[in-house]
N, C-alpha and C. Protein backbone atom coordinates (compact mmCIF):
# COMPACT_ATOMS: atom_id res chain seq x y z
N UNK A 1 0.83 -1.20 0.00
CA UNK A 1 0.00 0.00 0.00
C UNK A 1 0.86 1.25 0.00
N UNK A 2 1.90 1.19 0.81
CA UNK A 2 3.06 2.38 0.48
C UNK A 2 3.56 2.39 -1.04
N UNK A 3 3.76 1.55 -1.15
CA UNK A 3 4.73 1.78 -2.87
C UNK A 3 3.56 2.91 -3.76
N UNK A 4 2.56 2.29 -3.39
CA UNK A 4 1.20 2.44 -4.75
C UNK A 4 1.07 4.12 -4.00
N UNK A 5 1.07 4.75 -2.63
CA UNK A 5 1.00 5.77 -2.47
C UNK A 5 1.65 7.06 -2.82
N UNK A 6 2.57 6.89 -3.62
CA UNK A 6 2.83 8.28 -4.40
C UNK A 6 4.17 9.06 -3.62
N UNK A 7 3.87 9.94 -3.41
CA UNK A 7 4.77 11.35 -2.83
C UNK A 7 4.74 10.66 -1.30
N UNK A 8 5.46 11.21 -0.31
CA UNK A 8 6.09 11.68 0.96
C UNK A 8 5.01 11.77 1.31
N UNK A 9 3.68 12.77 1.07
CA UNK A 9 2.79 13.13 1.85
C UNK A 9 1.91 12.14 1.62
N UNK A 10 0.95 11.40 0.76
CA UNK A 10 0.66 10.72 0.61
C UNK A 10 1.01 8.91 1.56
N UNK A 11 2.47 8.93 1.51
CA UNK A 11 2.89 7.44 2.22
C UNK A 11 2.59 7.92 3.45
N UNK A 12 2.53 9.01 4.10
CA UNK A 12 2.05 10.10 5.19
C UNK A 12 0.67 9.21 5.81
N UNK A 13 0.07 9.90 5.13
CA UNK A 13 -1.33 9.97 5.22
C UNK A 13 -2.03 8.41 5.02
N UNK A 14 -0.86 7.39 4.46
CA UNK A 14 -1.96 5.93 4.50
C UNK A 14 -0.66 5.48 5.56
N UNK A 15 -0.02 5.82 6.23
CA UNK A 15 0.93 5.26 7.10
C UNK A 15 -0.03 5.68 8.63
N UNK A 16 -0.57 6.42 8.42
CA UNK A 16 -1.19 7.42 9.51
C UNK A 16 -2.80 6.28 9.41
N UNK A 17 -3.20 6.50 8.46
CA UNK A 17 -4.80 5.63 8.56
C UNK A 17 -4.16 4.21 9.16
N UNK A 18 -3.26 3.90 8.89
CA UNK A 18 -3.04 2.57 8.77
C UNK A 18 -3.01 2.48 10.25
N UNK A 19 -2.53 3.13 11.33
CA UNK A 19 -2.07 3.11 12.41
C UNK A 19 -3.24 3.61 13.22
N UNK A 20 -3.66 4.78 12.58
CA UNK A 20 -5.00 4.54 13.69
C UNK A 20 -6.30 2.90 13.14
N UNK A 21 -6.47 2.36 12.27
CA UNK A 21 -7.04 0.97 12.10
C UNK A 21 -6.64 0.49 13.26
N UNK A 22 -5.18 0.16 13.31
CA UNK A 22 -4.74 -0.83 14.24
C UNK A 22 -4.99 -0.46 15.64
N UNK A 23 -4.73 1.02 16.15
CA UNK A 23 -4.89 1.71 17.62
C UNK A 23 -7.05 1.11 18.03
N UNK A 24 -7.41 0.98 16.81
CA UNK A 24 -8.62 1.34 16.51
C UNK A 24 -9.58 2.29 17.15
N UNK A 25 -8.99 3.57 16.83
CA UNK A 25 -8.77 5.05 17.26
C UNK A 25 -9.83 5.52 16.33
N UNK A 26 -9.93 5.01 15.07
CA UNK A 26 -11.21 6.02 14.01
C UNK A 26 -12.61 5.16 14.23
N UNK A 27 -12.77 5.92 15.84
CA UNK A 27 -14.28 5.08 15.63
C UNK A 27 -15.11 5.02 15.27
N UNK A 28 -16.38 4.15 14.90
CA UNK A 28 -17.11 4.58 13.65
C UNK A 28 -18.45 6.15 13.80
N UNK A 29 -18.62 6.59 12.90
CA UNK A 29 -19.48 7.96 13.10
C UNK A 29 -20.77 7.44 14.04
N UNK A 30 -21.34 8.21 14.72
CA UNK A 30 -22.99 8.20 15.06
C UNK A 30 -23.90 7.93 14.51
N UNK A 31 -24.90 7.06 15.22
CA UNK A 31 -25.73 7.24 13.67
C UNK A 31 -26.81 8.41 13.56
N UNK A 32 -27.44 8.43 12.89
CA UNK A 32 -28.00 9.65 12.44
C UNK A 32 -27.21 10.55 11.37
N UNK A 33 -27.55 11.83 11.48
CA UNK A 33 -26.78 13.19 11.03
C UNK A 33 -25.44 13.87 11.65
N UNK A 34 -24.90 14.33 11.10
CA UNK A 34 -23.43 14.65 10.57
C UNK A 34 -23.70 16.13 11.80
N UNK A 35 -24.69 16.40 11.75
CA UNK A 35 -25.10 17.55 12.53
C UNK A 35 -25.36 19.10 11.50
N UNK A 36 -25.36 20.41 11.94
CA UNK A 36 -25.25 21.66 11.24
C UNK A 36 -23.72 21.79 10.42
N UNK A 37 -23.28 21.82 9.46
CA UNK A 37 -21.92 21.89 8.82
C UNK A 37 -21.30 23.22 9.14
N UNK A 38 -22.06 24.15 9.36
CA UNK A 38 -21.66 25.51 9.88
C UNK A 38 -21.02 25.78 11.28
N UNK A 39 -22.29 25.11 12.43
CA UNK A 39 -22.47 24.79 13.55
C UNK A 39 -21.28 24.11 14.09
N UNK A 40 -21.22 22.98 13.29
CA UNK A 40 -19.80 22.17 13.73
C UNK A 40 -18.35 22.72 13.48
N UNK A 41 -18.57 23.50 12.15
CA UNK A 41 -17.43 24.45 11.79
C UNK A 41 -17.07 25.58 12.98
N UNK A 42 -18.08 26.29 13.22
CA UNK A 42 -18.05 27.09 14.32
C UNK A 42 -17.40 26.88 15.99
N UNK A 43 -18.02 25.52 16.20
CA UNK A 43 -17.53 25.04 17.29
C UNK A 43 -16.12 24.93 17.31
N UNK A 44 -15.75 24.41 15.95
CA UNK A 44 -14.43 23.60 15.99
C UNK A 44 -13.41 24.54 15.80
N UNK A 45 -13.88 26.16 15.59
CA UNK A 45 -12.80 27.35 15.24
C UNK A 45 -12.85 27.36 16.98
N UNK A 46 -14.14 27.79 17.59
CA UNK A 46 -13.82 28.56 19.02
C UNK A 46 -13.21 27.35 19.76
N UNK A 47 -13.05 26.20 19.67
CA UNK A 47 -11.87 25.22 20.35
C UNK A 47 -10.81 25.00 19.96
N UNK A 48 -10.20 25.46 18.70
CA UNK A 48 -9.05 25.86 18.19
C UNK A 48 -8.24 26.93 19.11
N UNK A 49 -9.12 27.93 19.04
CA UNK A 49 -8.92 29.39 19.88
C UNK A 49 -8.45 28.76 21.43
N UNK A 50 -9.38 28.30 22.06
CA UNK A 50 -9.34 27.67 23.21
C UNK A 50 -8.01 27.02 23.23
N UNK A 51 -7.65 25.99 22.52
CA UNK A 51 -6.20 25.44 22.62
C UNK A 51 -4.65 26.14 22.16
N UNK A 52 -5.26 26.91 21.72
CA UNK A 52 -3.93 28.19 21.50
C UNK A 52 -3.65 28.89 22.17
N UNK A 53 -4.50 29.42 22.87
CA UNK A 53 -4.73 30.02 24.28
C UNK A 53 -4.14 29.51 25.35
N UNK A 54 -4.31 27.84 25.95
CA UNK A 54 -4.09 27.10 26.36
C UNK A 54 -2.79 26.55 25.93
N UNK A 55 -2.36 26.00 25.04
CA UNK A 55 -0.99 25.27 24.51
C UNK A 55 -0.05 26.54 23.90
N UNK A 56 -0.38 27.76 23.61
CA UNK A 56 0.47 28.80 22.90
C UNK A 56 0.95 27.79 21.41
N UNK A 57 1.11 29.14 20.79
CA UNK A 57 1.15 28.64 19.09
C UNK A 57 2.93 28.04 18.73
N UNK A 58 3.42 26.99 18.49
CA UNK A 58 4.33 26.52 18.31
C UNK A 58 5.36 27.62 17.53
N UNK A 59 4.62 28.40 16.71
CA UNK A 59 5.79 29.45 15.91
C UNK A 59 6.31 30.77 16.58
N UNK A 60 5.15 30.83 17.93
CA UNK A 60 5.35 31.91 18.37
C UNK A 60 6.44 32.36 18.96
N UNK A 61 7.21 31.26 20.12
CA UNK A 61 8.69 31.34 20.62
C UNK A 61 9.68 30.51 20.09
N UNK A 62 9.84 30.18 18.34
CA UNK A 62 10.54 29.28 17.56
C UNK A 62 10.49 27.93 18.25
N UNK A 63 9.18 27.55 18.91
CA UNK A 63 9.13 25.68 18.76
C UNK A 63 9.95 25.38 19.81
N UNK A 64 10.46 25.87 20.84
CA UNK A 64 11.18 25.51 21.25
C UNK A 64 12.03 25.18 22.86
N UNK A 65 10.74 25.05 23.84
CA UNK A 65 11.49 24.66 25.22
C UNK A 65 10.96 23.77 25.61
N UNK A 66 11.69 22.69 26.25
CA UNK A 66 11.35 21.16 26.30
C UNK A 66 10.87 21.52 27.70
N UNK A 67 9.74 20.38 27.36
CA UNK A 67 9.03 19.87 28.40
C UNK A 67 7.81 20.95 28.31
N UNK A 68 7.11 21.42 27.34
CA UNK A 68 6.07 22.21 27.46
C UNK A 68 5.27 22.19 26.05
N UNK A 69 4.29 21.46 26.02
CA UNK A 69 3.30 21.71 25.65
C UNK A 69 2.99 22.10 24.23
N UNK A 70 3.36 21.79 23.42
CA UNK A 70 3.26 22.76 21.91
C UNK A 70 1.97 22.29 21.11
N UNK A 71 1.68 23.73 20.58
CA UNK A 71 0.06 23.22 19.73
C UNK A 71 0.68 23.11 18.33
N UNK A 72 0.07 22.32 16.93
CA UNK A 72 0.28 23.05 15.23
C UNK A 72 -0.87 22.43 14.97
N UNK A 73 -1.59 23.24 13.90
CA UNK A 73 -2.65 22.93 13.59
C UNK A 73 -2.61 22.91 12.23
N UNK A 74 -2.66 22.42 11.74
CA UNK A 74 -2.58 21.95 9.89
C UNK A 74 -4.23 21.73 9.20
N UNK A 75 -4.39 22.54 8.10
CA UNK A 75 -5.50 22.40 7.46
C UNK A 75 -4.95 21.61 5.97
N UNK A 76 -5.87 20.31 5.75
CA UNK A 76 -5.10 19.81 4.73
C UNK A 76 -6.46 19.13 4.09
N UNK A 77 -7.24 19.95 2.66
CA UNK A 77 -8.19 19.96 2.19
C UNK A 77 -9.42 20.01 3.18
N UNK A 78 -10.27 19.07 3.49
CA UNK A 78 -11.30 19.19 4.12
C UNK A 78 -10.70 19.05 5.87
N UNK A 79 -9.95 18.08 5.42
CA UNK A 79 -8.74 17.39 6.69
C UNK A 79 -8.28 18.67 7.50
N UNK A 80 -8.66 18.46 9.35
CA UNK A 80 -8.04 18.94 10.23
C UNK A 80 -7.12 18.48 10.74
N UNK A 81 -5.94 19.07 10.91
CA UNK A 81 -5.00 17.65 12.07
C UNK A 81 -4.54 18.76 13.34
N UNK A 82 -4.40 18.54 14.36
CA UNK A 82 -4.10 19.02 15.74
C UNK A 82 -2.75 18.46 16.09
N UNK A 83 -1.69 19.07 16.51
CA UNK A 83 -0.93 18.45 16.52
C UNK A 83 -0.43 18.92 17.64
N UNK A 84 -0.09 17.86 19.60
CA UNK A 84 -0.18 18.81 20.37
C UNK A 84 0.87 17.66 20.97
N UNK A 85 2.55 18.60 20.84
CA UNK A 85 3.15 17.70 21.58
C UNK A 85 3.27 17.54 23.31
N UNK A 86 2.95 16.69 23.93
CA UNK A 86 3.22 16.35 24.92
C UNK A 86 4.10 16.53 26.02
N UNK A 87 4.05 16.65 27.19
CA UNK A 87 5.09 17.61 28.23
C UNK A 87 6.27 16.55 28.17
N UNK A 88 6.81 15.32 27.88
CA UNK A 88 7.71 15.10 27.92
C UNK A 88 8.38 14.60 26.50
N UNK A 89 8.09 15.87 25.71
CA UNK A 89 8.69 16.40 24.40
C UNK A 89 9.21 15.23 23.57
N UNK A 90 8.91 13.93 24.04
CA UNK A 90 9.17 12.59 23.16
C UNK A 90 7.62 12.11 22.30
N UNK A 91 6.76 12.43 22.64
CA UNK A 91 5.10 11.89 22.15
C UNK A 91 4.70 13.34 21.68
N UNK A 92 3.57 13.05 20.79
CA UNK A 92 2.74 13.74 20.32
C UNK A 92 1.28 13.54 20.10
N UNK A 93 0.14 14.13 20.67
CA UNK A 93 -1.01 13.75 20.17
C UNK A 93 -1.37 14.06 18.80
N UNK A 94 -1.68 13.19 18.05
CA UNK A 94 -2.47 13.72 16.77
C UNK A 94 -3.95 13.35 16.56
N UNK A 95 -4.93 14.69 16.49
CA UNK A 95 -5.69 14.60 16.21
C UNK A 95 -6.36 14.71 14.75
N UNK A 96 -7.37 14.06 14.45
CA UNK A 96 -7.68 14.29 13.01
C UNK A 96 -9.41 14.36 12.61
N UNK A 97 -9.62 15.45 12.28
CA UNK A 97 -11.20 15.31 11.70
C UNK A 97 -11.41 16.28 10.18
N UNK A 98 -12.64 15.95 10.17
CA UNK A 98 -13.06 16.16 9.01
C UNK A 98 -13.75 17.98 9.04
N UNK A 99 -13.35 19.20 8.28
CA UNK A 99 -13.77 19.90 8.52
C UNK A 99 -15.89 19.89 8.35
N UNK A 100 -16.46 20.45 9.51
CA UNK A 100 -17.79 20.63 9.39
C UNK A 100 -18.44 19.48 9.59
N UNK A 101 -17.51 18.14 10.22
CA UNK A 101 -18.63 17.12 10.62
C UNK A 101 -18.10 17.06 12.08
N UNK A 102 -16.76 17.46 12.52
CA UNK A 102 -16.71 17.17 13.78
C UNK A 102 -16.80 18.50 14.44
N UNK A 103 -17.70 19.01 15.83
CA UNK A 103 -17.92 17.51 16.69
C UNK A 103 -19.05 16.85 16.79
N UNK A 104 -19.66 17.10 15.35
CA UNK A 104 -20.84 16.02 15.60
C UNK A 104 -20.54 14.55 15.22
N UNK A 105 -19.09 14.12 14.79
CA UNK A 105 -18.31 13.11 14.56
C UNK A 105 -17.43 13.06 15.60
N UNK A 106 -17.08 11.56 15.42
CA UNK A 106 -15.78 12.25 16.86
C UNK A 106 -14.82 12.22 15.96
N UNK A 107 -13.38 13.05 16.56
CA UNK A 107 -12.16 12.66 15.84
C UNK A 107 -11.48 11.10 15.47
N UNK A 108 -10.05 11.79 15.01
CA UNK A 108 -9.37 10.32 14.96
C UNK A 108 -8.42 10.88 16.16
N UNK A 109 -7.64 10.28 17.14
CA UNK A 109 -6.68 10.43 17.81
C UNK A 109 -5.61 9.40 18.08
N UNK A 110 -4.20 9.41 17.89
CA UNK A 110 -3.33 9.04 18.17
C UNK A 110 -1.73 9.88 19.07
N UNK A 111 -1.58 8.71 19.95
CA UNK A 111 -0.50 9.46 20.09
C UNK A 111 1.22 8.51 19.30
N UNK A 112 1.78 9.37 19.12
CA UNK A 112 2.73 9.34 18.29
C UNK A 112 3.99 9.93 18.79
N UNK A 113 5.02 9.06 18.52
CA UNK A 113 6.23 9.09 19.31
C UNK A 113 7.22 8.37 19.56
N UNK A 114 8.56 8.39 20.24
CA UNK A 114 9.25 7.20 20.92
C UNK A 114 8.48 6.11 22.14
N UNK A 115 8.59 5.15 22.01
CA UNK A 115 8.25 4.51 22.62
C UNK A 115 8.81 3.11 23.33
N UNK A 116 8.76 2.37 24.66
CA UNK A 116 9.36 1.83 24.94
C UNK A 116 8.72 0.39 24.87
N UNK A 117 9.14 -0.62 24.53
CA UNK A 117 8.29 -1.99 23.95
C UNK A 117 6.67 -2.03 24.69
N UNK A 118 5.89 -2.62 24.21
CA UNK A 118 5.04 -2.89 25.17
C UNK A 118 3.86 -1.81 25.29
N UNK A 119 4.42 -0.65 25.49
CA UNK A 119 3.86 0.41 26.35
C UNK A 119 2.67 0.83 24.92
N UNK A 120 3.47 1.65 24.12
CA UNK A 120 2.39 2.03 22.99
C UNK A 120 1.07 1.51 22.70
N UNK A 121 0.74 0.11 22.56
CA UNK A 121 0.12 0.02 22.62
C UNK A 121 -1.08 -0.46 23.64
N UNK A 122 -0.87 0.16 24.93
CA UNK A 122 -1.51 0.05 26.05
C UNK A 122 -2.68 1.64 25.67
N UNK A 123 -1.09 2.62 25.67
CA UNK A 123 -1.77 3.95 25.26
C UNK A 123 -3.10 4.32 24.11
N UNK A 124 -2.66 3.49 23.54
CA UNK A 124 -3.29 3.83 21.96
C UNK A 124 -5.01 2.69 22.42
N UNK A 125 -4.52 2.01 23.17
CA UNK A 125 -5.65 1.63 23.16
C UNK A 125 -6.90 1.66 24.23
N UNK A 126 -5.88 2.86 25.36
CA UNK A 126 -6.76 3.45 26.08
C UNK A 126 -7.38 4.59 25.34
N UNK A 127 -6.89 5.78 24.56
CA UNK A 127 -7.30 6.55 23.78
C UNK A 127 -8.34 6.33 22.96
N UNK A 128 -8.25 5.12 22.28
CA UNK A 128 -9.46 4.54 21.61
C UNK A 128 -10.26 4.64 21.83
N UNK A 129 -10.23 4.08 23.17
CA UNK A 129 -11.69 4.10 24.47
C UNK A 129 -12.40 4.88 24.92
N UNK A 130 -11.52 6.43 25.14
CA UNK A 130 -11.63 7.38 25.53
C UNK A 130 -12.35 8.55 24.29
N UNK A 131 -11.79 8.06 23.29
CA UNK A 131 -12.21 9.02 21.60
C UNK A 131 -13.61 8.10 21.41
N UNK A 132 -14.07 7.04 21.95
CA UNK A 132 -15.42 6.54 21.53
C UNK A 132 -16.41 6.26 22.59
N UNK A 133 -15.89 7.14 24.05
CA UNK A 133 -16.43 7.24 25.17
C UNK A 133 -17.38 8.75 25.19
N UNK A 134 -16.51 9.22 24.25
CA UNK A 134 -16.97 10.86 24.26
C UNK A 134 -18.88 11.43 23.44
N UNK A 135 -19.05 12.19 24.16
CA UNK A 135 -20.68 12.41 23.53
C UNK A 135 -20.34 13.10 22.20
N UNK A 136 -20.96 12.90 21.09
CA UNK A 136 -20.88 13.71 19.94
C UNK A 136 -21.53 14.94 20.29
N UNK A 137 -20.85 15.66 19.24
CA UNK A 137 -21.70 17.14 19.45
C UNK A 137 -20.85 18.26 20.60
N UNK A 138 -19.81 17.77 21.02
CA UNK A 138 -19.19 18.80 22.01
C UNK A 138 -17.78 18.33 21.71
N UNK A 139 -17.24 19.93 21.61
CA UNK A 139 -15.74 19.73 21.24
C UNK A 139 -14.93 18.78 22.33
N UNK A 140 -13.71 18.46 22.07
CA UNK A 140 -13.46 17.03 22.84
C UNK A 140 -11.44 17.17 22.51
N UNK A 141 -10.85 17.71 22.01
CA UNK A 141 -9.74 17.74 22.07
C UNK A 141 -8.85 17.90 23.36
N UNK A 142 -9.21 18.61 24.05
CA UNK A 142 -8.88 19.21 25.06
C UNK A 142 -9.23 17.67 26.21
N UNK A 143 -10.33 17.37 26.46
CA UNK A 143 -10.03 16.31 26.86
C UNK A 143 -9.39 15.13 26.55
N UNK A 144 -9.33 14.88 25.23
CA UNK A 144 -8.43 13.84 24.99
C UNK A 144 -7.06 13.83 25.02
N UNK A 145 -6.21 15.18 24.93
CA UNK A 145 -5.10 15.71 25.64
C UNK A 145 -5.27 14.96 26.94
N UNK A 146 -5.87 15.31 27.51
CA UNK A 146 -5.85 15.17 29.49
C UNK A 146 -6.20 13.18 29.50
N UNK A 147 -6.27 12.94 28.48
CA UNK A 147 -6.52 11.40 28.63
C UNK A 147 -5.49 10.90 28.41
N UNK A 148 -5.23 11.26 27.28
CA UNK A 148 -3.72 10.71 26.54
C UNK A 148 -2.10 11.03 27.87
N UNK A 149 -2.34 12.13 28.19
CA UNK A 149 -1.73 12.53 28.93
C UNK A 149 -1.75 11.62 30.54
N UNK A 150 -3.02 11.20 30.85
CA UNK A 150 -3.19 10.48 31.90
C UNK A 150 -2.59 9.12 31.50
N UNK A 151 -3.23 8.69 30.16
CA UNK A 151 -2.21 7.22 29.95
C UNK A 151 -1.05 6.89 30.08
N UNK A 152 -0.36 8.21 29.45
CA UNK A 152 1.08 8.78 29.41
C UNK A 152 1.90 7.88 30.64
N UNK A 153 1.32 8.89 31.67
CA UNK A 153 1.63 8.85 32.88
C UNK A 153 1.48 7.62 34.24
N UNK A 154 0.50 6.70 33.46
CA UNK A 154 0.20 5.76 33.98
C UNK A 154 1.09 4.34 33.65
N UNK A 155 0.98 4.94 32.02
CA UNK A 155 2.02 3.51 31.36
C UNK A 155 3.81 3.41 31.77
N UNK A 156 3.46 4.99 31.68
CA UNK A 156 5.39 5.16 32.01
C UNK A 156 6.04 5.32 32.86
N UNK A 157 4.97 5.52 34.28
CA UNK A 157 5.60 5.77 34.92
C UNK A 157 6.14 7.23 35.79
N UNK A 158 5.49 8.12 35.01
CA UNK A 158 5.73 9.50 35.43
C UNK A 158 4.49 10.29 34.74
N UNK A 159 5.13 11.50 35.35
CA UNK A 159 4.35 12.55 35.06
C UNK A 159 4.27 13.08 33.52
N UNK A 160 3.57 12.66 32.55
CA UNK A 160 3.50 13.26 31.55
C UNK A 160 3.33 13.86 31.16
N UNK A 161 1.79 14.32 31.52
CA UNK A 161 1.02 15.50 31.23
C UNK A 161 0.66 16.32 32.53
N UNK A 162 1.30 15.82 34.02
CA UNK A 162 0.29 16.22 34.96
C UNK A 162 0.75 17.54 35.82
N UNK A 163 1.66 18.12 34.82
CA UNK A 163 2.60 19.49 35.79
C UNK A 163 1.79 20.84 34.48
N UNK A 164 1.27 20.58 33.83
CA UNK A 164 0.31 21.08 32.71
C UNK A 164 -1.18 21.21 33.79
N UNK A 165 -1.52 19.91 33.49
CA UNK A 165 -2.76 19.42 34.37
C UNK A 165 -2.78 20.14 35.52
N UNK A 166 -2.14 20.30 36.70
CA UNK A 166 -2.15 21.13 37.87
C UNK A 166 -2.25 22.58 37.85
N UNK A 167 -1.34 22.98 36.55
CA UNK A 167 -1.28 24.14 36.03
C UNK A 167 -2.89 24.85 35.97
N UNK A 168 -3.28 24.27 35.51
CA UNK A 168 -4.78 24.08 34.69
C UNK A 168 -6.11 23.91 35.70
């Protein structure tokens, strides 16, 4: 499936589906409606705001003091991705939705990173749990930070996310 994918960004992007399948992190939509496309758009700018606010914008102090928190947010066609590295500057959450269906969809979430045998996929598959625990219809990034972050911290052994968390 890589060969047949094309460019860099492309082996990207089915290296990435491929991995949330396996986390089984893209849980399936609600049923019903997609919700207001506006509505959901709307939500999903003022929780953007909210996490920039909260995480500060990665370009703002050149990317750069460990152990804190960094937001990037990438618009890539309809595709949202969140990209919020983690207080112990080795992991990253990535979030992923669809512009104008989430949050009446839930996201995709993974975290992404170094990892030590074993552990990853404890994380990935508490997150799962946690991204298909969540009510549709209410923004949800922000908690799944504080989840991912709690796994973090549970699997490894330390404080991952929780000198943020206290902060907060």
């Amino acid at each position: 499936a890589l060969a047949a994918a094309g460019s860099g960004d492309d082996r990207r992007a089915v290296l990435w589906r491929a991995l949330v399948a396996v986390a089984a992190a893209d849980a399936p939509p609600p049923a019903g409606e997609d919700g207001d496309p506006e509505e959901n758009s709307e939500m999903a700018r003022d929780e953007i705001m909210a996490l920039e606010a909260i995480f500060g914008d990665d370009e703002e102090d050149g990317g750069g003091r460990a152990g804190t928190p960094k937001i990037a947010i990438r618009t890539e066609g309809e595709e949202v991705r969140i990209s919020i590295r983690m207080e112990d500057d080795t992991k990253t959450l990535d979030v992923r939705y669809r512009s104008g269906r989430y949050p009446s969809r839930p996201p995709s979430a993974l975290v992404i990173g170094g990892w030590t045998p074993g552990h990853g996929t404890r994380v990935q598959r508490g997150l799962a749990a946690a991204v298909t625990a969540l009510d549709p219809g209410a923004p949800a990034v922000y908690e799944i930070y504080c989840a991912a972050a709690e796994l973090l911290a549970d699997t490894d052994g330390g404080d991952a996310g929780g000198a943020l968390l206290r902060e907060l």
